[in-house]
N, C-alpha and C. Protein backbone atom coordinates (compact mmCIF):
# COMPACT_ATOMS: atom_id res chain seq x y z
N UNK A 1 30.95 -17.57 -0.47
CA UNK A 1 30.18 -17.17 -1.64
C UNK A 1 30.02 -15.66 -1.68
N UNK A 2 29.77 -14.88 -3.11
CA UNK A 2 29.91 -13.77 -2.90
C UNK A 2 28.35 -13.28 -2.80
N UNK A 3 27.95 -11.83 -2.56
CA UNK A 3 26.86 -11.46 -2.43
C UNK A 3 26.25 -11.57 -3.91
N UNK A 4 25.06 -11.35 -3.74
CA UNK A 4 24.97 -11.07 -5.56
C UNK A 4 23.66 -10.34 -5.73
N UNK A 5 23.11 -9.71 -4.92
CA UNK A 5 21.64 -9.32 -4.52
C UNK A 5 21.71 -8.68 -2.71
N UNK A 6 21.45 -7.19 -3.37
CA UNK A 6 21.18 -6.67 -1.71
C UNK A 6 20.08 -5.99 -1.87
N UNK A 7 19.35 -5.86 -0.85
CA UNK A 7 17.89 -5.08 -0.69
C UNK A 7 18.21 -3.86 0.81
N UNK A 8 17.85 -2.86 0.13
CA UNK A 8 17.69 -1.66 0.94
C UNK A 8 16.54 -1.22 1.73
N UNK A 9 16.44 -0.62 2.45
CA UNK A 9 15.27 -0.13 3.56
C UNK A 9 15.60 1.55 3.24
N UNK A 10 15.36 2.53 2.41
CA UNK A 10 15.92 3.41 3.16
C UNK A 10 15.35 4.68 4.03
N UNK A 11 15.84 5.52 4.72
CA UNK A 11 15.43 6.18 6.03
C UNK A 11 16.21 7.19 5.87
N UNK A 12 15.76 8.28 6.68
CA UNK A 12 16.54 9.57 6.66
C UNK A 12 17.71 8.99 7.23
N UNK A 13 17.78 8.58 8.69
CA UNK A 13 18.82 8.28 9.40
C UNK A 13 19.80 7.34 9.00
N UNK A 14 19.04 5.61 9.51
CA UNK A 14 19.38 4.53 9.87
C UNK A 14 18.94 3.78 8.19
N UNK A 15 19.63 3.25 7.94
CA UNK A 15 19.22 2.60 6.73
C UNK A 15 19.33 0.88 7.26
N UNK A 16 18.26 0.01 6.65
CA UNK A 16 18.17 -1.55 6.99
C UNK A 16 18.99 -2.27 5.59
N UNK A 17 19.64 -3.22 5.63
CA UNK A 17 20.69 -3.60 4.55
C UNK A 17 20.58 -5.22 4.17
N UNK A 18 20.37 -5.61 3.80
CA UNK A 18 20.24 -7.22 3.64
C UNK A 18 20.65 -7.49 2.27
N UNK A 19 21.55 -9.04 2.13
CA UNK A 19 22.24 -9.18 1.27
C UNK A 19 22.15 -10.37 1.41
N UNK A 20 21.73 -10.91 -0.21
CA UNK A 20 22.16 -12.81 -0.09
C UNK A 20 23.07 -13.25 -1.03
N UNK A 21 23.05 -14.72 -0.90
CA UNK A 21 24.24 -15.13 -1.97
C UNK A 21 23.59 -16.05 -2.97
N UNK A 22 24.49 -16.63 -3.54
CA UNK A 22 23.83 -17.19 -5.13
C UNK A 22 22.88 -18.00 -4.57
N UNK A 23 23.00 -19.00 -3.26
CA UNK A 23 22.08 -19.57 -3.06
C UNK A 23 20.53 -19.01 -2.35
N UNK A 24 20.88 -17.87 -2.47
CA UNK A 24 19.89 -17.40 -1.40
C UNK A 24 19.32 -17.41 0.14
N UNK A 25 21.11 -17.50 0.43
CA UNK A 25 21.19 -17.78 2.08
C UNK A 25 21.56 -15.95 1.96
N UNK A 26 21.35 -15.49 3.56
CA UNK A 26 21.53 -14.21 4.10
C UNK A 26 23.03 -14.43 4.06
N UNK A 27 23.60 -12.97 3.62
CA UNK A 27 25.13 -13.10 3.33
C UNK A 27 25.56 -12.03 4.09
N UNK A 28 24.46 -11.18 4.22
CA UNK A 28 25.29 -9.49 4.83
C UNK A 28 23.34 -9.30 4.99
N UNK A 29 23.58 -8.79 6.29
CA UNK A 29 22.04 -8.63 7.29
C UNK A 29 22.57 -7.67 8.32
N UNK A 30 22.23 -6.24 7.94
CA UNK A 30 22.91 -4.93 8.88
C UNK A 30 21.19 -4.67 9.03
N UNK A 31 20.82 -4.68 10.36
CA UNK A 31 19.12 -3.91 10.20
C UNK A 31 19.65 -2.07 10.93
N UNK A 32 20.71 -1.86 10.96
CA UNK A 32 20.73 -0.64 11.01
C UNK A 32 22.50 -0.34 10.92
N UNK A 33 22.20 0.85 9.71
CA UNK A 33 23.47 1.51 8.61
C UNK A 33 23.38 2.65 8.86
N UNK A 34 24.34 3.73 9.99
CA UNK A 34 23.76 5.14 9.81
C UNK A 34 24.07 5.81 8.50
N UNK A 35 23.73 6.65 7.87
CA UNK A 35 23.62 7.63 6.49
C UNK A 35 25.33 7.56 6.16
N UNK A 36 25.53 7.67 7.16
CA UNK A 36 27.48 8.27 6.92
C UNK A 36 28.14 6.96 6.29
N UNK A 37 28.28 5.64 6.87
CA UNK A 37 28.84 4.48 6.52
C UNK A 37 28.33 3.63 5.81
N UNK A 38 26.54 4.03 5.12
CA UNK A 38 26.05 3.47 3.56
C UNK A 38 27.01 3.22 2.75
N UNK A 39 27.13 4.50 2.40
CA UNK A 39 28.67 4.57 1.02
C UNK A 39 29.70 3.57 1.00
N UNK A 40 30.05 3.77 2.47
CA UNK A 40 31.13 2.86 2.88
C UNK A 40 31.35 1.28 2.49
N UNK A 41 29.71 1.14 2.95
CA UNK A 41 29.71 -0.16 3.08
C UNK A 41 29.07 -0.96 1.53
N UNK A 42 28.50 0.12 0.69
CA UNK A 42 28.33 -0.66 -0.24
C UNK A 42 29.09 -0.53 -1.43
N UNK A 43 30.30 0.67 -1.12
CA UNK A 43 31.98 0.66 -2.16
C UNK A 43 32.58 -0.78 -1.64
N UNK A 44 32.27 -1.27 -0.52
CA UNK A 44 32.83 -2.68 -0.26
C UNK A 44 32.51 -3.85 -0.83
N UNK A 45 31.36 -3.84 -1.00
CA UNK A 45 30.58 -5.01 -2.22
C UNK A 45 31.09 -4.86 -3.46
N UNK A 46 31.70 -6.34 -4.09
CA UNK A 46 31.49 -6.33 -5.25
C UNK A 46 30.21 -6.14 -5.91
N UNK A 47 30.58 -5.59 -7.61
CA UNK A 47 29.10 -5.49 -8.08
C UNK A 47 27.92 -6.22 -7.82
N UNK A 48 26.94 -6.22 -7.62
CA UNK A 48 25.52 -6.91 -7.47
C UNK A 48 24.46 -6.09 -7.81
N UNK A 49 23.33 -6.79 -7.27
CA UNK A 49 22.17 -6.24 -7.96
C UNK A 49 21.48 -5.23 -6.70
N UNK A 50 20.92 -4.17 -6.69
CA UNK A 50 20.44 -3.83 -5.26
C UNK A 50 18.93 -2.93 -5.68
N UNK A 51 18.73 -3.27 -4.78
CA UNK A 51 16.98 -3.04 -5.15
C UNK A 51 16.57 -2.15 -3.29
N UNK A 52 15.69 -1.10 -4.17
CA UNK A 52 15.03 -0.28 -3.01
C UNK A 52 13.90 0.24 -3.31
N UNK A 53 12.72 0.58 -2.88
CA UNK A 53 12.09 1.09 -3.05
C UNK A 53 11.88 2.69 -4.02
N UNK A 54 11.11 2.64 -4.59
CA UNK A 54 11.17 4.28 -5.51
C UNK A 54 10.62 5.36 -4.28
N UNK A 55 11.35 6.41 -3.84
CA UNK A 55 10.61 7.36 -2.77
C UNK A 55 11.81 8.37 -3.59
N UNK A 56 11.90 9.44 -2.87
CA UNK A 56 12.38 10.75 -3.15
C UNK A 56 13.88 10.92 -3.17
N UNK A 57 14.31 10.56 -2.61
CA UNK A 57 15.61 10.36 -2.14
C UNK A 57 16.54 9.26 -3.17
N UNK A 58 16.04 8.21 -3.28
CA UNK A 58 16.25 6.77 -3.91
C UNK A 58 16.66 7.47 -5.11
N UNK A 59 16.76 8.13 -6.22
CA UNK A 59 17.61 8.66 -7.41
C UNK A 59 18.77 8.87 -6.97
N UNK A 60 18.91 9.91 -5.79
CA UNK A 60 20.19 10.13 -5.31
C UNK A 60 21.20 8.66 -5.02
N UNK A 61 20.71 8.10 -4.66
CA UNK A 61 21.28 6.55 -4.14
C UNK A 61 21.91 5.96 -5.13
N UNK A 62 21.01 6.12 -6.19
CA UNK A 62 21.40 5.70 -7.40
C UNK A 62 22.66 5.43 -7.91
N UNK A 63 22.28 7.07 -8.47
CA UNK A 63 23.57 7.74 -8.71
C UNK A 63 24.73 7.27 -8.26
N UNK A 64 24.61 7.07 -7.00
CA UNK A 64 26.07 7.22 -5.61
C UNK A 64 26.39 5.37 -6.01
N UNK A 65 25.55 4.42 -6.23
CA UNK A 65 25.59 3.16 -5.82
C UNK A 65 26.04 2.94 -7.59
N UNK A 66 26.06 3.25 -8.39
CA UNK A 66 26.30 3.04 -9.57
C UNK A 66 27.61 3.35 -10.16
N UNK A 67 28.43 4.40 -9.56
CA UNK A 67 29.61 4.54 -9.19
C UNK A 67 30.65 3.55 -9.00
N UNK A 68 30.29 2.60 -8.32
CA UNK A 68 30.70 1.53 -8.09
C UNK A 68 30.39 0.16 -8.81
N UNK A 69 29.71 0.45 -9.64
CA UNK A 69 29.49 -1.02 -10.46
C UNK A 69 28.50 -1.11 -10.27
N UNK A 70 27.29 -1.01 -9.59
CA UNK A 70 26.28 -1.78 -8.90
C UNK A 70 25.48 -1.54 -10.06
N UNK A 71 24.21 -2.72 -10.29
CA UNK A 71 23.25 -2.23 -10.66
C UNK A 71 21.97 -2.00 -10.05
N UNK A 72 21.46 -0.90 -10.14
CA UNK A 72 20.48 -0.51 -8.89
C UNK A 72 19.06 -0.52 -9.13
N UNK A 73 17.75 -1.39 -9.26
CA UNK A 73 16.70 -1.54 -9.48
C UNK A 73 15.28 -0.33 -8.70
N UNK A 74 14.55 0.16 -8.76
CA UNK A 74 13.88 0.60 -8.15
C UNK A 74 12.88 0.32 -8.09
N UNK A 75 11.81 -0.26 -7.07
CA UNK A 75 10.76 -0.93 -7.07
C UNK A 75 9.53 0.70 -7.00
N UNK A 76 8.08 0.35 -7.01
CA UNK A 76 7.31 0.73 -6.98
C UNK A 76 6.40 0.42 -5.56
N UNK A 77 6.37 1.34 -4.71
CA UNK A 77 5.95 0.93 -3.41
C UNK A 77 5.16 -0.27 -2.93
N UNK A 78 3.81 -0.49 -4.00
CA UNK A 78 2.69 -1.39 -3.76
C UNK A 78 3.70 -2.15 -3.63
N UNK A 79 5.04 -2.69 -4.43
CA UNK A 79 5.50 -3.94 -4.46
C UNK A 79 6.23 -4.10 -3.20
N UNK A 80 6.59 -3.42 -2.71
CA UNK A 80 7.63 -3.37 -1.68
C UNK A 80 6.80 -4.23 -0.49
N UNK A 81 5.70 -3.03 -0.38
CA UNK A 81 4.97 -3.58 0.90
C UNK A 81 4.88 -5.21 1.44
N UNK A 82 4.61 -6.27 0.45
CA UNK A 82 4.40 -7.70 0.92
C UNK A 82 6.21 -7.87 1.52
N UNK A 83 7.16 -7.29 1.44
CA UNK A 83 8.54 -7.93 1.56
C UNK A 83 8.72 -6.83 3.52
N UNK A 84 7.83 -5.81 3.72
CA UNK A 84 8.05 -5.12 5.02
C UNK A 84 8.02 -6.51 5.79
N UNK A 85 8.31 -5.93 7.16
CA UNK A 85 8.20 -6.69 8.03
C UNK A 85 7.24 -6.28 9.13
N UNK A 86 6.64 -6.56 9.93
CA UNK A 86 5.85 -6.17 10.95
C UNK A 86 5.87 -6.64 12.14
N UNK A 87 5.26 -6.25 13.14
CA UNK A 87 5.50 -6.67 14.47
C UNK A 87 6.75 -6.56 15.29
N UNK A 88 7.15 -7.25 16.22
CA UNK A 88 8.10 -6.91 16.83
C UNK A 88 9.34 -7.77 16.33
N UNK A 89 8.64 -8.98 15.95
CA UNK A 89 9.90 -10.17 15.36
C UNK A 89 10.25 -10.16 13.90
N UNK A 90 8.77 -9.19 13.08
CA UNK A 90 8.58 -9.29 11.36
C UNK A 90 8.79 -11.08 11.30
């Protein structure tokens, strides 16, 4: 099945990557993407939907992820927060 929905973490460095499929099983689950092989890895996805948080940086992403077909959502932090993970296992 193909991806059709990825969710971003993003970070100066290490970016967290998660991706499901139509059914909403985990399809693509990278919890760490260094900065350099982002690009890489999401010119490899067919189009989908990808969603990240709104912070400073995240326009730039945009831009770069739209290039490729994608369509790129930007959330509003409050919303983000219930989807973090916490602890050592989240």
């Amino acid at each position: 099945m193909a991806i059709v929905s990825v969710g971003i973490d993003l970070a100066k460095n290490v970016f967290a990557v998660h991706g499901v499929d139509e059914s909403g099983k985990p399809a693509l689950v990278r919890p760490s993407v260094r900065r350099a092989k982002l690009i890489e890895l999401i010119a490899s996805l067919p189009p989908c939907l990808i969603g990240m948080e709104a912070c400073s940086g995240a326009h730039h992403w945009v831009r770069e992820f739209q290039r490729f077909g994608h369509t790129v959502l930007l959330m509003a932090p409050k919303f983000v927060t219930p989807y973090r993970l916490s602890g050592k296992r989240g």
